[in-house]
Protein backbone atom coordinates (compact mmCIF):
# COMPACT_ATOMS: atom_id res chain seq x y z
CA UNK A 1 5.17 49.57 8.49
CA UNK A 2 6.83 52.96 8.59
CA UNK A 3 8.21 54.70 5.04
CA UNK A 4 12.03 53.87 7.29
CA UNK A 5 11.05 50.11 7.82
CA UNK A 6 12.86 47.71 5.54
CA UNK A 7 10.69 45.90 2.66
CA UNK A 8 8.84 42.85 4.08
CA UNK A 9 10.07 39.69 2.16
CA UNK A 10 9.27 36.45 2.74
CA UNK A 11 11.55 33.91 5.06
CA UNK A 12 13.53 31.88 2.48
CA UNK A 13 13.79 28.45 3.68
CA UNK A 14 16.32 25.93 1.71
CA UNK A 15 15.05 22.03 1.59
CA UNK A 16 17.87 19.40 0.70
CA UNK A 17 18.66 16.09 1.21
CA UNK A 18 20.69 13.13 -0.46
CA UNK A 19 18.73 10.82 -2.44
CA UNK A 20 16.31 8.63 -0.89
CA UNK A 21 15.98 10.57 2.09
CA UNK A 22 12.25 12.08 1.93
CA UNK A 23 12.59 15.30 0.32
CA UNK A 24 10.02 15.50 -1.60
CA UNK A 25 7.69 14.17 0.89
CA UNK A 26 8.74 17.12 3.05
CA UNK A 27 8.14 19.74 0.68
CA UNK A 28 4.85 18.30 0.33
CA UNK A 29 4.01 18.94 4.04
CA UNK A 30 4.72 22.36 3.88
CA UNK A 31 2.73 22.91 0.91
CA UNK A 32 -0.42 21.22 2.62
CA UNK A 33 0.24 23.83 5.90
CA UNK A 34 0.04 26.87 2.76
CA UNK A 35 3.80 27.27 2.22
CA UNK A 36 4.62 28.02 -1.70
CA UNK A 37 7.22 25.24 -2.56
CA UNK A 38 9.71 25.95 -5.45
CA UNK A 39 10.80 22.45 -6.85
CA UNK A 40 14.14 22.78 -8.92
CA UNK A 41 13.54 19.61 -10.57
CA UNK A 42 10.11 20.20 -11.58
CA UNK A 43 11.69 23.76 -12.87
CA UNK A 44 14.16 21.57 -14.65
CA UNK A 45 11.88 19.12 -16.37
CA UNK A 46 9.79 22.18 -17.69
CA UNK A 47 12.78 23.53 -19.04
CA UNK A 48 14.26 20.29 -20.63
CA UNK A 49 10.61 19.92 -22.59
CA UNK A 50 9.97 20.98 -25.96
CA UNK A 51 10.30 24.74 -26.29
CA UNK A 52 11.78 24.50 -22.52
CA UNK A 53 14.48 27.72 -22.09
CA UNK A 54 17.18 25.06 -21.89
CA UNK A 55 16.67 22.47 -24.42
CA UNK A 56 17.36 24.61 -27.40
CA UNK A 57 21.08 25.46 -25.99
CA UNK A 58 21.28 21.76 -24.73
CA UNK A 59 20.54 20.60 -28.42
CA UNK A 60 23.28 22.85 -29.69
CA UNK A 61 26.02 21.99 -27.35
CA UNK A 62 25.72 18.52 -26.93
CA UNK A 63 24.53 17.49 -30.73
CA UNK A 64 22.08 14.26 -31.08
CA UNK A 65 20.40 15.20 -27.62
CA UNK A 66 16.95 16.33 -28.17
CA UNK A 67 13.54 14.74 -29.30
CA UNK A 68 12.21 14.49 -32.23
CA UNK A 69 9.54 16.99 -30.81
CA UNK A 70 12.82 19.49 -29.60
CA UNK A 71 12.57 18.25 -26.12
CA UNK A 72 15.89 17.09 -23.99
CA UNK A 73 16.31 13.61 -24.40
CA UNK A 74 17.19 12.67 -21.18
CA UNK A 75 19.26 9.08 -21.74
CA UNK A 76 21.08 10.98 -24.59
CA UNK A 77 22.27 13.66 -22.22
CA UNK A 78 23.30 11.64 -19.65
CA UNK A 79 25.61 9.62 -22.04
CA UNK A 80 27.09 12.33 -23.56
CA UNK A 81 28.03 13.99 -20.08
CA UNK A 82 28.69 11.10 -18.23
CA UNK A 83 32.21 10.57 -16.33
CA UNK A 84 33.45 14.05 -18.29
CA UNK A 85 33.21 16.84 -15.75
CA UNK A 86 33.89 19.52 -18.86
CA UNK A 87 30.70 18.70 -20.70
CA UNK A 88 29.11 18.27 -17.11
CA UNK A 89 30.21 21.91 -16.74
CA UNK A 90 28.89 23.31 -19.66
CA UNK A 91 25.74 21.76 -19.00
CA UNK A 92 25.49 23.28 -15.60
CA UNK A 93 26.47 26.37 -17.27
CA UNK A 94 23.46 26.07 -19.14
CA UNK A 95 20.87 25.05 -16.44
CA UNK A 96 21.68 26.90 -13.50
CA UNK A 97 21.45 29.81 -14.35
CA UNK A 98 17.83 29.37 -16.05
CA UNK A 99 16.92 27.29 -12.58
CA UNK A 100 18.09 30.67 -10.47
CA UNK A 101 15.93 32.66 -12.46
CA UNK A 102 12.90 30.81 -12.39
CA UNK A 103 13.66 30.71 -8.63
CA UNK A 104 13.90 34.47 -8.65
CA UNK A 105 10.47 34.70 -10.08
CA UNK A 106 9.56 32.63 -7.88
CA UNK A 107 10.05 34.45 -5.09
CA UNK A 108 8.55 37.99 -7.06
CA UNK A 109 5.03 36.04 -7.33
CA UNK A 110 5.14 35.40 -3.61
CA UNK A 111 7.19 38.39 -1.73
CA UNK A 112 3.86 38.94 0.20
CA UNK A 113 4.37 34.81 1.99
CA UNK A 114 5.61 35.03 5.21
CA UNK A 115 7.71 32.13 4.19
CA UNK A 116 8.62 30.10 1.25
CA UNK A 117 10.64 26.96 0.44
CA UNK A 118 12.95 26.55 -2.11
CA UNK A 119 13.63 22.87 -2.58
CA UNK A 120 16.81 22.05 -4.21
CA UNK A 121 18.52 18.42 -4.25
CA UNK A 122 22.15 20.21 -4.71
CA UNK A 123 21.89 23.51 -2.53
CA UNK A 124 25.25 22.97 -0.79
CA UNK A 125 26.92 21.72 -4.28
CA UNK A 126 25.79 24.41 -5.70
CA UNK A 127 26.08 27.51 -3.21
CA UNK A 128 22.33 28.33 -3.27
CA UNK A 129 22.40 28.34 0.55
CA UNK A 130 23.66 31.73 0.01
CA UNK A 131 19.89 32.68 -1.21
CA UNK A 132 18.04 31.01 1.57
CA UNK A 133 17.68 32.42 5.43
CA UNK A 134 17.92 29.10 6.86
CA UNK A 135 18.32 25.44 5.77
CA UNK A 136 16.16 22.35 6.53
CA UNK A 137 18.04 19.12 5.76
CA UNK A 138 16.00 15.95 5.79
CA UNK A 139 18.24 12.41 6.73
CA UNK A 140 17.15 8.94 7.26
CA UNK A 141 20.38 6.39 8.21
CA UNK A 142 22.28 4.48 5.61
CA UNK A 143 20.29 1.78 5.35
CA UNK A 144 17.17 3.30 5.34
CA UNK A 145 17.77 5.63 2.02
CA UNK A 146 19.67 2.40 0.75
CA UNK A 147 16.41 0.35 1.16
CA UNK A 148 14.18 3.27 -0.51
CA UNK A 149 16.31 4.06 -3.29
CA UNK A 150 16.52 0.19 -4.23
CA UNK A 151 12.90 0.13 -4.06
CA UNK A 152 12.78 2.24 -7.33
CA UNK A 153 12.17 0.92 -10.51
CA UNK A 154 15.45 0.64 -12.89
CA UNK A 155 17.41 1.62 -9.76
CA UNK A 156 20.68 -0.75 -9.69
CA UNK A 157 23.12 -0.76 -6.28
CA UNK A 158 25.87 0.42 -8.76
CA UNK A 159 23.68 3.41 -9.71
CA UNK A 160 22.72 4.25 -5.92
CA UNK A 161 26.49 4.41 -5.22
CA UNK A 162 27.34 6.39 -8.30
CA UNK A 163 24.82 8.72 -7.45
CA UNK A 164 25.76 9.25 -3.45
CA UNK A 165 29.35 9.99 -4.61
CA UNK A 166 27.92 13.30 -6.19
CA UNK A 167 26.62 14.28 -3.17
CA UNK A 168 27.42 16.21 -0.02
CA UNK A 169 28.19 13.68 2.82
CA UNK A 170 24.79 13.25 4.38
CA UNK A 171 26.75 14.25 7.78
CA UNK A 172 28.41 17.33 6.40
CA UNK A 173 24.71 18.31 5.14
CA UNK A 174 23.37 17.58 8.81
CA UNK A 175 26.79 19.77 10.63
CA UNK A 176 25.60 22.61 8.17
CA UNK A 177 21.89 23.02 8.45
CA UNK A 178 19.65 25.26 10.57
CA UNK A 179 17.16 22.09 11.15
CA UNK A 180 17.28 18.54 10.40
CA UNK A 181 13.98 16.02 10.25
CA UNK A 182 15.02 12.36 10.48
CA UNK A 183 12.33 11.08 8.11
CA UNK A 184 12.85 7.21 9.18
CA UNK A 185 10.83 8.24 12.60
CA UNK A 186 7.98 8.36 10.47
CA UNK A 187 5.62 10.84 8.85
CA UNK A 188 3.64 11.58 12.72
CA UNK A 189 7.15 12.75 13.56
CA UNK A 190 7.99 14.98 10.16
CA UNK A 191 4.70 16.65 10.41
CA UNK A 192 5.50 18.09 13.85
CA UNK A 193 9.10 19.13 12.83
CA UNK A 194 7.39 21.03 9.92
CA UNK A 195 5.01 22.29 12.00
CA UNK A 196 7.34 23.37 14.66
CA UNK A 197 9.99 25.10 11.57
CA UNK A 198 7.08 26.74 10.17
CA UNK A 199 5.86 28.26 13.69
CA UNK A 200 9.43 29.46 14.25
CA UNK A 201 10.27 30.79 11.01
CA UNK A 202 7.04 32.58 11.07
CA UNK A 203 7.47 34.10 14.31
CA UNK A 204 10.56 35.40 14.61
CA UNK A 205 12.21 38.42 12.72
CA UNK A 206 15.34 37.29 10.74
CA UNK A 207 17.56 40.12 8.88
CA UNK A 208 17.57 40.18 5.32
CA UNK A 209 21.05 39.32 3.58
């Protein structure tokens, strides 16, 4: 690299899917070929524990939510925010911004990876395809995700629905991304899709934003 060549950084690759659909499952296949992973719920469970950047502020603005041991309370939370899309706001107020940065550090402790993932349930919701050079969204048909979700424990068909109606349109996800994996053709299939997205991403020179 010439002193005129732009900075290497690594190809940012955006994981997302609806609920049920094999995300996580994904993101574990490209962590087993050597691709870091950044998991934004992992990111947010660390921050909702005790001492966690988020639970402190949580605790203040939403009174009776924490732990006896000043973790986020999880039940609490999701009571006091439920069906009111101002305290859902102020909550998001809180946690994205803590997720972003623990995304941007992310991507500081591995600027030397040719590529890395940043997995995020909510990347379209939330605009954080802007941060990503291309977008892998993972789908499996209605019935399918219905079938897998249901198979949770605690997991009620009211609370399947409830949650789908907070998400992107699996479609408008799929009209959107840079590559789609159809998880319900089996894991054979999704390791050569992540094999083949890995290749090309690797391969090919895209321009930095």
């Amino acid at each position: 690299m010439s002193a005129t060549d732009p900075p290497r950084r690594p190809v940012v690759l955006g994981l997302t899917g609806s609920i049920g659909m094999g995300k996580s499952a994904t993101a574990a296949m490209f962590s087993a070929r050597g691709v870091p992973v950044h998991d934004s719920d992992a990111a947010v469970h660390a921050l909702y524990g005790p001492g966690g950047a988020a639970a402190r502020a949580i605790g203040d603005a939403f009174p009776g939510t924490l732990t006896p041991e000043g973790g986020v309370n999880r039940p609490a939370l999701r009571a006091a925010v439920l069906g009111n899309s101002e305290k859902l706001a102020r909550l998001e107020a809180i946690v994205h911004p803590l997720v972003r940065d623990e995304s941007r550090a992310f991507l500081a402790r591995h600027a030397d990876a040719p590529l890395v993932v940043l997995d995020i349930p909510l990347l379209f919701e939330t605009g954080a395809e802007a941060r990503c050079d291309a977008v892998l969204v993972v789908t499996a048909p209605l019935e399918v995700q219905r079938a897998r979700v249901l198979a949770r424990p605690g997991m009620t068909e009211a609370a399947f629905e409830a949650i789908r109606a907070k998400q992107m349109p699996d479609a408008e996800k799929r009209a959107r991304a840079d590559f789609v994996i159809d998880t319900s053709r089996g894991f054979d299939h999704a390791e050569a899709e992540v094999g083949r997205i890995v290749s090309q991403l690797t391969t090919q020179t895209i321009p930095s934003a």
